[in-house]
N, C-alpha and C. Protein backbone atom coordinates (compact mmCIF):
# COMPACT_ATOMS: atom_id res chain seq x y z
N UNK A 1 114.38 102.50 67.93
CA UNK A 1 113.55 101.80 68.89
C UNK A 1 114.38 100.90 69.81
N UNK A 2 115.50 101.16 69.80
CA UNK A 2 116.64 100.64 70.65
C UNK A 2 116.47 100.64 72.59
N UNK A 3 115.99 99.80 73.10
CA UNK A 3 116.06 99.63 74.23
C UNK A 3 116.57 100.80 75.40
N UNK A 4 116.19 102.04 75.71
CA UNK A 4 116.95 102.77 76.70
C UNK A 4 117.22 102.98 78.19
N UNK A 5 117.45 103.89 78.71
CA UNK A 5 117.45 104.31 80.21
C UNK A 5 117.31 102.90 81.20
N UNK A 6 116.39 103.60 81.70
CA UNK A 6 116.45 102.25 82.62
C UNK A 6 115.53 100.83 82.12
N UNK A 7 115.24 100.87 81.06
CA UNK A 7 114.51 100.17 80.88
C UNK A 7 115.50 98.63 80.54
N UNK A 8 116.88 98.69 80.52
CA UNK A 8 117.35 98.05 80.09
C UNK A 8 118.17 97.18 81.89
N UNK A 9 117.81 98.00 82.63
CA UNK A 9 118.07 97.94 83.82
C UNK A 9 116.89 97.20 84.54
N UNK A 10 115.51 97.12 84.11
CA UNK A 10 114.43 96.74 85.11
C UNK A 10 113.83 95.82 84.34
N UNK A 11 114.40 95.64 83.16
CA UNK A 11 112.96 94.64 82.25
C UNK A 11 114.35 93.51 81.65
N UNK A 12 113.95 92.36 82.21
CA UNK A 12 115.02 91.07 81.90
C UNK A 12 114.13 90.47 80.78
N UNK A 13 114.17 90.22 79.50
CA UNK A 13 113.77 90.38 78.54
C UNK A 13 113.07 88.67 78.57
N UNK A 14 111.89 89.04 78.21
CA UNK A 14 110.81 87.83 78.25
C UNK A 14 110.57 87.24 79.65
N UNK A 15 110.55 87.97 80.91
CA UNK A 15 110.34 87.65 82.31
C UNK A 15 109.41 88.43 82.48
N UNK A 16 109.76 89.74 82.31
CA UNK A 16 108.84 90.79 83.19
C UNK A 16 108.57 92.08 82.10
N UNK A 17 108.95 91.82 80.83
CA UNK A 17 109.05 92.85 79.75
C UNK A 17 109.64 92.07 78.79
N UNK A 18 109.95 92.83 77.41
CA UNK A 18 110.40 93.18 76.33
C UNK A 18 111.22 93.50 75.91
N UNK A 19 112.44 93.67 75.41
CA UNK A 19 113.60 94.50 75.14
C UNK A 19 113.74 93.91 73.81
N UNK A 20 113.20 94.78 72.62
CA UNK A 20 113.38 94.96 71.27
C UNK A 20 113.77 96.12 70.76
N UNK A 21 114.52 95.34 69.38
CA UNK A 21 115.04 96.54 68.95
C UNK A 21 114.54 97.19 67.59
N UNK A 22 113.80 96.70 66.79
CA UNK A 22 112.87 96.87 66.27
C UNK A 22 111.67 96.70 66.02
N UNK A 23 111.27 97.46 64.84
CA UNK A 23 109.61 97.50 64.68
C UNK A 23 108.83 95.71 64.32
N UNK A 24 109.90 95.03 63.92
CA UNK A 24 109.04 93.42 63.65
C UNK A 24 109.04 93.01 65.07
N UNK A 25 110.55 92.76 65.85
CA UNK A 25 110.54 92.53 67.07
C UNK A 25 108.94 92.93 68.02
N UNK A 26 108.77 93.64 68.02
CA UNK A 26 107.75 94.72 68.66
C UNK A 26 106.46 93.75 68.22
N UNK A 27 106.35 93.52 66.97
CA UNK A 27 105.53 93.11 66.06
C UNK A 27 105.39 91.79 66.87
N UNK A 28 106.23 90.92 66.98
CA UNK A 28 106.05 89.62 67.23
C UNK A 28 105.78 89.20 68.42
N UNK A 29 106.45 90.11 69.50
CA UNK A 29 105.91 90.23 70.94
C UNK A 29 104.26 90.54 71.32
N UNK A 30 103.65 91.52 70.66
CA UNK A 30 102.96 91.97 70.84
C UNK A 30 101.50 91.08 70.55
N UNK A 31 101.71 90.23 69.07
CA UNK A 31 101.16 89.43 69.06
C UNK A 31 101.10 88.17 69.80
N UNK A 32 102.24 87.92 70.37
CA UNK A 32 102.35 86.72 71.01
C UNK A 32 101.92 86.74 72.58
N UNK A 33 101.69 88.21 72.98
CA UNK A 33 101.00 88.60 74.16
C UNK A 33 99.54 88.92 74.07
N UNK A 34 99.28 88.84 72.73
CA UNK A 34 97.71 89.16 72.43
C UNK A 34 97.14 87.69 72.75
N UNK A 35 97.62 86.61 72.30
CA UNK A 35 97.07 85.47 72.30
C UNK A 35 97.40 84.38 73.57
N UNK A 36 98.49 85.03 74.43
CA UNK A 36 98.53 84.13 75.08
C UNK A 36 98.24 85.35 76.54
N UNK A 37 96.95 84.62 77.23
CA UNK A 37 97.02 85.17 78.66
C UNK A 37 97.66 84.78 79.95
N UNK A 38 98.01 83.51 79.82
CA UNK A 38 99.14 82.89 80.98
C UNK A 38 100.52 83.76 80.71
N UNK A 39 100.96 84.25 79.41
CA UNK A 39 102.32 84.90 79.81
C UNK A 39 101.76 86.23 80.15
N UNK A 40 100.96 86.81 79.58
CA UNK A 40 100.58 88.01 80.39
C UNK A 40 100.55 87.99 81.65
N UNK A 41 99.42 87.17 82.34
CA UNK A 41 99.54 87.10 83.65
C UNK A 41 101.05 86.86 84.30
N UNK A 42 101.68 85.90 83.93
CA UNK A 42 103.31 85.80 84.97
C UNK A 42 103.90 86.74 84.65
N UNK A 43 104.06 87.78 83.20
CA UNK A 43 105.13 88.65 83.20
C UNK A 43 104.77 89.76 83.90
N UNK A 44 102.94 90.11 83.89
CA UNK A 44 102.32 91.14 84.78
C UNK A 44 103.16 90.48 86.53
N UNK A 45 102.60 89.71 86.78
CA UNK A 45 103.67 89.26 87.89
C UNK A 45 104.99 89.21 88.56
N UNK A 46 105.26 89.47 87.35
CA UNK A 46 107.18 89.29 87.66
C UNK A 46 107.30 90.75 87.79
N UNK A 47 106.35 91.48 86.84
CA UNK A 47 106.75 93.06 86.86
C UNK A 47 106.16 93.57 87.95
N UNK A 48 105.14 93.33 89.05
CA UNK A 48 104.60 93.83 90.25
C UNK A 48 106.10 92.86 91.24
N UNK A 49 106.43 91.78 91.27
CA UNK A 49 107.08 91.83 91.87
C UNK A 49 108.43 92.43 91.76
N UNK A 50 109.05 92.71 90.87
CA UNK A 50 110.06 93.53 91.07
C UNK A 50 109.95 94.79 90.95
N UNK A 51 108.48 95.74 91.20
CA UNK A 51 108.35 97.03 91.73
C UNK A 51 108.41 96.88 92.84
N UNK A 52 107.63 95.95 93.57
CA UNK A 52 107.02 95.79 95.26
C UNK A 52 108.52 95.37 95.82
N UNK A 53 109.64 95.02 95.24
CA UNK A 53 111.19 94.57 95.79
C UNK A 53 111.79 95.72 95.25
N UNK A 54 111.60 96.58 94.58
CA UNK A 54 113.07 97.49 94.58
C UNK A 54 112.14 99.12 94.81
N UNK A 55 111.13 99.57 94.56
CA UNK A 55 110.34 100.44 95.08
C UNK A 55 109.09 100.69 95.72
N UNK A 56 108.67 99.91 96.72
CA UNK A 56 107.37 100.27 97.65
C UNK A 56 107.91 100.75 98.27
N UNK A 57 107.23 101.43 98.97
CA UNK A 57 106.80 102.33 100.75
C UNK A 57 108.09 101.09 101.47
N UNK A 58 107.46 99.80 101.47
CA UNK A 58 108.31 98.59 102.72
C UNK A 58 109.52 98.65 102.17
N UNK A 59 110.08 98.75 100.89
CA UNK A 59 111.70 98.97 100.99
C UNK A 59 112.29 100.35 101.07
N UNK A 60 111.16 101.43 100.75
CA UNK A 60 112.20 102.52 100.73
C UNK A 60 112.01 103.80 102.15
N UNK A 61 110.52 103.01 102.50
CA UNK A 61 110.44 103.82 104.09
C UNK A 61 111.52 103.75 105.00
N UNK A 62 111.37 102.50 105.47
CA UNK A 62 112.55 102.35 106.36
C UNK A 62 114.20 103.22 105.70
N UNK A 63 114.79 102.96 104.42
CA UNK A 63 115.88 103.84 104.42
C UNK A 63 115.55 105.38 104.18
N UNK A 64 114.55 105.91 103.76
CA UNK A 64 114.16 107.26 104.04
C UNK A 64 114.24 107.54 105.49
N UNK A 65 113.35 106.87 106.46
CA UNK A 65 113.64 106.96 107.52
C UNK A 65 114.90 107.20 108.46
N UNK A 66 115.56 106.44 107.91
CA UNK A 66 117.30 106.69 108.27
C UNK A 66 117.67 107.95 108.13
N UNK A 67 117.69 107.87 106.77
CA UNK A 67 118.29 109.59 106.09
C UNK A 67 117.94 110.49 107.09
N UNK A 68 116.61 110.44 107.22
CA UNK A 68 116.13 111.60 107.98
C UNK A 68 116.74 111.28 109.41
N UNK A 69 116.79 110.70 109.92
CA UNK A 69 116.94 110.69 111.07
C UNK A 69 118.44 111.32 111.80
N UNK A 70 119.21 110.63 110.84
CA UNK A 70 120.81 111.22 110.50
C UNK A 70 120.79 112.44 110.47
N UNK A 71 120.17 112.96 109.89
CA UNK A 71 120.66 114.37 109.61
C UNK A 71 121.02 115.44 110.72
């Protein structure tokens, strides 16, 4: 249950995700997100904002756009 791919790349551990390495780990997060809805809400937050900054349409149109245009 070791942390992989990119997940170790996009999730800064207790900001915007999780990064455990086992099954208690897992255990203790999970509960501690059951009961508390303010960290849900900011880490749901942190995790829309760093989709909407490294993959929406507004960051990756414009350099698609390029590509194509170059060619």
């Amino acid at each position: 249950t070791h942390p992989v791919g990119v997940a170790k790349e996009m999730i800064t551990d207790g900001l915007n995700g999780f990064l455990k390495e086992d099954l208690n780990g897992w255990k203790e997060v999970i509960d501690k997100l059951s009961g508390d809805t303010a960290l849900r809400k900011r880490m749901g937050d942190a995790s829309r904002e760093y989709a909407v900054d490294k993959f929406s349409l507004g960051q990756w149109g414009p350099k698609v756009s390029e590509i194509i245009n170059n060619l």
